[in-house]
Protein backbone atom coordinates (compact mmCIF):
# COMPACT_ATOMS: atom_id res chain seq x y z
CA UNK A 1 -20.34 51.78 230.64
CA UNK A 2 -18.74 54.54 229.12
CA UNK A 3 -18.38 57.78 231.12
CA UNK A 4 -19.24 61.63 231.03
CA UNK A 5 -16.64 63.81 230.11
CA UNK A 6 -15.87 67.46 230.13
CA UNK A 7 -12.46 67.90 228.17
CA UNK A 8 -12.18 71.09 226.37
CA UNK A 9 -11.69 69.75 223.02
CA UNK A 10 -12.09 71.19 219.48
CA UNK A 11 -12.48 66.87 218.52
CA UNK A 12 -15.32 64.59 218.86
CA UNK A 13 -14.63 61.82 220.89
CA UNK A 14 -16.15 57.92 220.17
CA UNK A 15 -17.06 55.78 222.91
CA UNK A 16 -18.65 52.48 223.18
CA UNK A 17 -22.32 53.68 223.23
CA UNK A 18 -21.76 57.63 222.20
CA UNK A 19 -19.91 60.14 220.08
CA UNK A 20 -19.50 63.25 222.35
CA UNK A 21 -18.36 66.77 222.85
CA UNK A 22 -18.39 68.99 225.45
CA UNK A 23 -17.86 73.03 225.67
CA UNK A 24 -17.73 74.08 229.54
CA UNK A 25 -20.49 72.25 231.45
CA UNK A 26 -22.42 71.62 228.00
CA UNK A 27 -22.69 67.61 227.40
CA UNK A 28 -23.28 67.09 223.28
CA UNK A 29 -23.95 63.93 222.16
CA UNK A 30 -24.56 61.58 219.59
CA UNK A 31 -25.64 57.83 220.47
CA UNK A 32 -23.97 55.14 218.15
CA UNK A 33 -25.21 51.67 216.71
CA UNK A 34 -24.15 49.44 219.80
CA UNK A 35 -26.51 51.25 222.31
CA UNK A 36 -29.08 49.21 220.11
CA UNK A 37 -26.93 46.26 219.63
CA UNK A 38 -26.58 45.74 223.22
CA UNK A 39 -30.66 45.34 223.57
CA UNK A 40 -29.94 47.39 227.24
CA UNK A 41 -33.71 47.68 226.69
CA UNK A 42 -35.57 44.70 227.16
CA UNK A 43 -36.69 43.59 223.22
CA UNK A 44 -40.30 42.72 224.35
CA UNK A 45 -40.63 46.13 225.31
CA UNK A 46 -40.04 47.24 221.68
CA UNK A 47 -42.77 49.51 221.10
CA UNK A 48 -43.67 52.89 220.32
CA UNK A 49 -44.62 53.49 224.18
CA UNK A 50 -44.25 57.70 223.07
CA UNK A 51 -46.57 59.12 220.83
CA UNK A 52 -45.83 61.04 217.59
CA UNK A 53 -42.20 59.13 217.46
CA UNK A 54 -41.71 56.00 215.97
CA UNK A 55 -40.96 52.30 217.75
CA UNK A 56 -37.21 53.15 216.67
CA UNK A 57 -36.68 56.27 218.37
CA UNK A 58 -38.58 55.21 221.60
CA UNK A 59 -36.10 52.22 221.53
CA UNK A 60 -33.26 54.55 221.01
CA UNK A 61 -34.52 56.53 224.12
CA UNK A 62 -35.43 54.21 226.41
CA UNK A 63 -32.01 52.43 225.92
CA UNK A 64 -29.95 55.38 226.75
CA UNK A 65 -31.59 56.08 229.73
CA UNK A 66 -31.55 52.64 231.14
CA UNK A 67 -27.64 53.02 230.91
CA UNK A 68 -28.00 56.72 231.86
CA UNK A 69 -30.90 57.88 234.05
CA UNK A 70 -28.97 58.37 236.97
CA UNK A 71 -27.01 61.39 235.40
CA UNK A 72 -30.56 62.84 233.97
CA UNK A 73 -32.69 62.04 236.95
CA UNK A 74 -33.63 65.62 237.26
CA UNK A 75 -33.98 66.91 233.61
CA UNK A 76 -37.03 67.78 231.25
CA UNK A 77 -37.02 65.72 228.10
CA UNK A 78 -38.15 68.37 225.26
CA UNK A 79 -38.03 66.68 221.50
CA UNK A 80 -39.21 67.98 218.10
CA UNK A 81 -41.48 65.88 215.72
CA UNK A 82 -39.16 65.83 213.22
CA UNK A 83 -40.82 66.49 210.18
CA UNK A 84 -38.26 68.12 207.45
CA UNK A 85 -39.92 71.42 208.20
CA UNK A 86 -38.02 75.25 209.10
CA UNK A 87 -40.22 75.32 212.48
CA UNK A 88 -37.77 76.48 215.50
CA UNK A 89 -39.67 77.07 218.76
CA UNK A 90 -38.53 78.88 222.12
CA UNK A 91 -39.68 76.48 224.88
CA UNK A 92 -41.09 79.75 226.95
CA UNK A 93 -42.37 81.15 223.77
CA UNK A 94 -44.32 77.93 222.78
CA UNK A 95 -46.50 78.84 219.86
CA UNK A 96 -46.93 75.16 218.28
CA UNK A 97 -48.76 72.21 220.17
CA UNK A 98 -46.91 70.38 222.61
CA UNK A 99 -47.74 66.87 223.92
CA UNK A 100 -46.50 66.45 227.12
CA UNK A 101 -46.52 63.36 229.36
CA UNK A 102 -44.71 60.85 231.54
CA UNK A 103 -41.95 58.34 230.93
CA UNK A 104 -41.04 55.70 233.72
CA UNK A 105 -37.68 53.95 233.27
CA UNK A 106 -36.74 51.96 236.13
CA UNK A 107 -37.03 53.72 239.28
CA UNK A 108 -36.90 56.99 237.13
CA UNK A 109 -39.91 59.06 236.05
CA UNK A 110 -39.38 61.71 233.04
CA UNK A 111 -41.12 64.81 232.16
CA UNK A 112 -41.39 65.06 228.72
CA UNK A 113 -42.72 67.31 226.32
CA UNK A 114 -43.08 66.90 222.32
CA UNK A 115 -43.47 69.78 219.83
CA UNK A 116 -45.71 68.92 216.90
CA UNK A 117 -44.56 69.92 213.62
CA UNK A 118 -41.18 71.18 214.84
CA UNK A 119 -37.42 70.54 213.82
CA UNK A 120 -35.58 72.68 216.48
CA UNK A 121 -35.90 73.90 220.11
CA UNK A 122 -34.23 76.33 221.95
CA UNK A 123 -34.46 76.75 225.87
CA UNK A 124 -33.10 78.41 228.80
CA UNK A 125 -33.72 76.61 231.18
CA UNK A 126 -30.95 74.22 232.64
CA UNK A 127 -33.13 71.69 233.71
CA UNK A 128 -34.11 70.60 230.49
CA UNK A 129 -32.72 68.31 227.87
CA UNK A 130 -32.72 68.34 224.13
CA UNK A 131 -33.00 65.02 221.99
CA UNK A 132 -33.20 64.66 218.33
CA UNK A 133 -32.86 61.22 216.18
CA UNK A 134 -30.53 61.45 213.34
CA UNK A 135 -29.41 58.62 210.56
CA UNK A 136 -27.42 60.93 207.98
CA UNK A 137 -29.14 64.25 208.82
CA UNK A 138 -27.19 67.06 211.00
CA UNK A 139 -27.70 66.96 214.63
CA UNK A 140 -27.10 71.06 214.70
CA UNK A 141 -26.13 71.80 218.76
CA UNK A 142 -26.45 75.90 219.51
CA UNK A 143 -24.92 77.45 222.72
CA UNK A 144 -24.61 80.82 223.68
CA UNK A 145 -22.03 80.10 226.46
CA UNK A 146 -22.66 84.03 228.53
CA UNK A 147 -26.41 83.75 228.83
CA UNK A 148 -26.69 79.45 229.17
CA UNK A 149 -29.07 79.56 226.30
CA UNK A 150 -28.57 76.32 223.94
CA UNK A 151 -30.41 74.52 221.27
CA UNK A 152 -30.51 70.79 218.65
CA UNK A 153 -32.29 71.36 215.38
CA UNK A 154 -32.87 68.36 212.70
CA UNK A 155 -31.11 69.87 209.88
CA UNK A 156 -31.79 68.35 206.76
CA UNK A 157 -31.65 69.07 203.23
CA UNK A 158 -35.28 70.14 203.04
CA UNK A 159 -35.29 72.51 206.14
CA UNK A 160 -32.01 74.27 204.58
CA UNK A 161 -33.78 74.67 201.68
CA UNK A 162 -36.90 75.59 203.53
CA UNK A 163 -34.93 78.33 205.63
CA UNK A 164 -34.40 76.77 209.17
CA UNK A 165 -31.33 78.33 210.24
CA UNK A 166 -32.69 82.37 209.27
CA UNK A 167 -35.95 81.18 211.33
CA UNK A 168 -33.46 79.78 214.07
CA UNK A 169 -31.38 83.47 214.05
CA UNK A 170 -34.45 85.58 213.78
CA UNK A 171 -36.30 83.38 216.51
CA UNK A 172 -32.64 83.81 218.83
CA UNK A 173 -32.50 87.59 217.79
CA UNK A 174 -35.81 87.66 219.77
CA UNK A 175 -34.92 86.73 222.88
CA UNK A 176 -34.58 89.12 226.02
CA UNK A 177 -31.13 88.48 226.66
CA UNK A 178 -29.01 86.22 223.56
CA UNK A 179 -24.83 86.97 222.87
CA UNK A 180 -24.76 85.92 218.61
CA UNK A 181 -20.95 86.61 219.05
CA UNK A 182 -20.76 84.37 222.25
CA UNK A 183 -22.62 81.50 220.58
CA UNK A 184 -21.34 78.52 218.91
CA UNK A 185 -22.78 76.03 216.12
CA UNK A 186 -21.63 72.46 216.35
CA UNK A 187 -22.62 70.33 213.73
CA UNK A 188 -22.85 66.42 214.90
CA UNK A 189 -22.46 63.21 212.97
CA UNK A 190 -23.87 63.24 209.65
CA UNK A 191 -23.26 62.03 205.94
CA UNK A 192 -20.51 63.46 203.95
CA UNK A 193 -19.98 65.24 200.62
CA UNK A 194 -18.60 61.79 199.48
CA UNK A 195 -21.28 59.51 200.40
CA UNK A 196 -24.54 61.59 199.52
CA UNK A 197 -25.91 62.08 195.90
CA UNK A 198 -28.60 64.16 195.01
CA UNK A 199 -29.75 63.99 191.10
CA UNK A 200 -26.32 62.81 189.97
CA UNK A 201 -23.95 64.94 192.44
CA UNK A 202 -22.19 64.76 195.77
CA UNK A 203 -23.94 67.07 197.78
CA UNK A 204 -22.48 68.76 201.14
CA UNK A 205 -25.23 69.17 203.85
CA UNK A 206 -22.39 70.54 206.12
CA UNK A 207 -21.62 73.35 203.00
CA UNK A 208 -25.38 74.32 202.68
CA UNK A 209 -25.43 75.03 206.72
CA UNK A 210 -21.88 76.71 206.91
CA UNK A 211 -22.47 78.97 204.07
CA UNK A 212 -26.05 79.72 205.53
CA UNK A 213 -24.35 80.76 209.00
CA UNK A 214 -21.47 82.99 207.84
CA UNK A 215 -24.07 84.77 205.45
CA UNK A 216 -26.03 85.91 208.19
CA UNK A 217 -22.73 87.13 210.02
CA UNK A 218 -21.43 84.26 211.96
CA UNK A 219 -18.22 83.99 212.16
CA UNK A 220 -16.02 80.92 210.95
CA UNK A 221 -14.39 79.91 214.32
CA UNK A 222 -18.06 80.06 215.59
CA UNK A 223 -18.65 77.01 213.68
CA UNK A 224 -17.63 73.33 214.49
CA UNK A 225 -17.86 70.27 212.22
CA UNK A 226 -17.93 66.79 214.26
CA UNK A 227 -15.82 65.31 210.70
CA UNK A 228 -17.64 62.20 211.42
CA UNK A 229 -19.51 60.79 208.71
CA UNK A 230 -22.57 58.21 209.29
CA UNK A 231 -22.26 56.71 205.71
CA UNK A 232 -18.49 56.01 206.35
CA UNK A 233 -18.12 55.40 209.92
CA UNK A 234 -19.51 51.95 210.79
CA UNK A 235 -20.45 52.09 214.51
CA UNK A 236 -23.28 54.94 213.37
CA UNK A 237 -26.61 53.81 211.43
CA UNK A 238 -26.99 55.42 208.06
CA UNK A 239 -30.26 55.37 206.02
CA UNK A 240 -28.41 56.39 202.93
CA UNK A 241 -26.25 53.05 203.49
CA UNK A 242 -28.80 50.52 204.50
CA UNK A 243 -32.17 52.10 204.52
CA UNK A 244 -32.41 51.37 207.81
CA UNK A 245 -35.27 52.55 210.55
CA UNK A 246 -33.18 53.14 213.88
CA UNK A 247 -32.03 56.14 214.46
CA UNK A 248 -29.27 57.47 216.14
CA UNK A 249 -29.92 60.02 219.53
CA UNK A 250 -28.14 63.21 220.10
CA UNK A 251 -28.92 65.12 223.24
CA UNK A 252 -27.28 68.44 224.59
CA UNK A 253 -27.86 69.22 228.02
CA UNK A 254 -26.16 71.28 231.06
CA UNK A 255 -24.31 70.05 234.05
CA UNK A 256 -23.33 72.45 236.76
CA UNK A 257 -19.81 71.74 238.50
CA UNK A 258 -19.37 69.01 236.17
C-alpha cells in the first residue's frame, strides 16, 4: 500500500494508487486508475450508497478509504456537487443546502456533508477533508499556509468562463483572518493544451486559470502546475480519451506533526 508523505517538493509524485503533493503538513492528492482496478471495494457493493454523486464517485470513495481510513479516522468528509457552476462556499459561512449524513466503512464511521449546487469549498477547520472527482478537469488545491485555511474547487472550462476563481478571491477576501500573499494555488492532474480541442483548437484549461490568478494580483511563484496530464498519462482516467464514467479523487487535508 503506498504511503503518506511529507517531502517538500515543488514535483508531483506517482504512486501505485495516488498522485500526491504535500506543502508542510498539507496532504494533496489525486487518486489514479488502479485504486479502481484493484476492486479494494467489494464489486457487489457497487452502488451509489451517497446521494447527489454518482455510482462512480461513491466507488472511487469508498475504495480509498478501505485502503486509507485509518489515516482519516477522525476527519469530516465535505464534497461539492459538482455541477460546472462558479458557486464557492465557506463551510462556516454555509449559504447553499448541505446534505449531510453517515458513511460506515469497515470499522470506520464518516461524517459527511455535501453542498448542493457547489464547485468549491473552503474551510478552516483541520478536522475536515476536501474531495472532488476529476477525469480531465482541474483539481484546483488553495492553502493559505499562516492562517491553516485551504480549499479544492472543480475547475472546468465552464466555471472559468462562469467566473469561479473572482467568486473564490472575493469569497477568501471575506474572511476574518486570510494571508492572499501567504497562499498558494496548486493545480492537480488535468488534460493538457495538446490533448483538448474546443471548436477546432487546443485549448489550455491550465492558461485560462493562471491568467485568471495573476490578473487579480497573484503572484507567479504562488502558482503550481502538477504537469501531469490525464489524456496523456495512462494510469489516470480521462473522459476526453475514452468517455469514460469513473472518476478520479483528489482530497487535501491537514496532518499535524506529520
Amino acid at each position: 500500500m503506498d504511503k503518506f508523505t511529507f517531502n517538500k517538493t515543488s514535483q508531483w509524485k506517482i504512486n501505485k494508487f495516488f498522485s500526491s503533493f504535500s506543502i508542510n503538513n498539507f496532504l494533496l492528492l489525486t487518486t489514479t486508475k488502479e485504486l479502481i482496478n484493484q476492486k479494494v471495494f467489494p464489486e457487489e457493493n457497487n452502488k451509489s450508497i451517497i446521494p447527489f454523486i454518482s455510482k462512480e464517485k461513491s466507488f472511487a470513495l469508498l475504495s480509498f478509504l478501505t485502503l486509507y481510513a485509518e489515516k482519516f479516522k477522525n476527519k469530516t468528509i465535505l464534497m461539492s456537487e459538482q455541477i460546472h457552476s462558479n458557486r464557492v462556499i465557506y463551510v462556516k459561512q454555509q449559504d447553499t443546502e448541505c446534505f449531510s449524513s453517515k458513511l460506515q466503512v469497515g470499522e470506520f464511521v464518516f461524517s459527511y456533508k455535501l453542498f448542493l449546487k457547489t464547485d468549491g469549498i473552503i474551510t478552516d477547520s483541520l478536522d475536515d477533508i476536501i474531495v472532488i472527482f476529476t477525469a480531465d478537469c482541474i483539481p484546483l488545491f488553495i492553502i493559505d499556509n499562516k492562517n491553516k485555511i485551504f480549499g479544492l474547487l472543480h475547475i472546468g472550462r465552464k466555471g472559468l468562463q462562469l467566473g469561479i476563481i473572482e467568486n473564490l478571491l472575493k469569497k477568501l477576501s471575506l474572511l476574518p483572518r486570510f494571508s492572499l500573499k501567504d497562499t498558494v494555488f496548486v493545480a492537480g492532474p488535468h488534460i493538457c493544451e495538446k490533448c483538448y480541442i474546443v471548436d477546432g483548437k487546443n485549448f489550455s484549461l491550465f492558461n485560462l486559470l493562471y491568467n485568471q490568478l495573476t490578473f487579480f494580483n497573484i503572484r507567479p511563484s504562488q502558482i503550481f502546475n502538477s504537469h501531469i496530464c490525464t489524456f496523456h498519462n495512462k494510469k489516470f482516467f480521462s473522459y476526453r480519451r475514452d468517455a469514460t464514467e469513473h472518476r478520479m479523487l483528489s482530497i487535501i487535508s491537514y496532518f499535524c506533526g506529520s
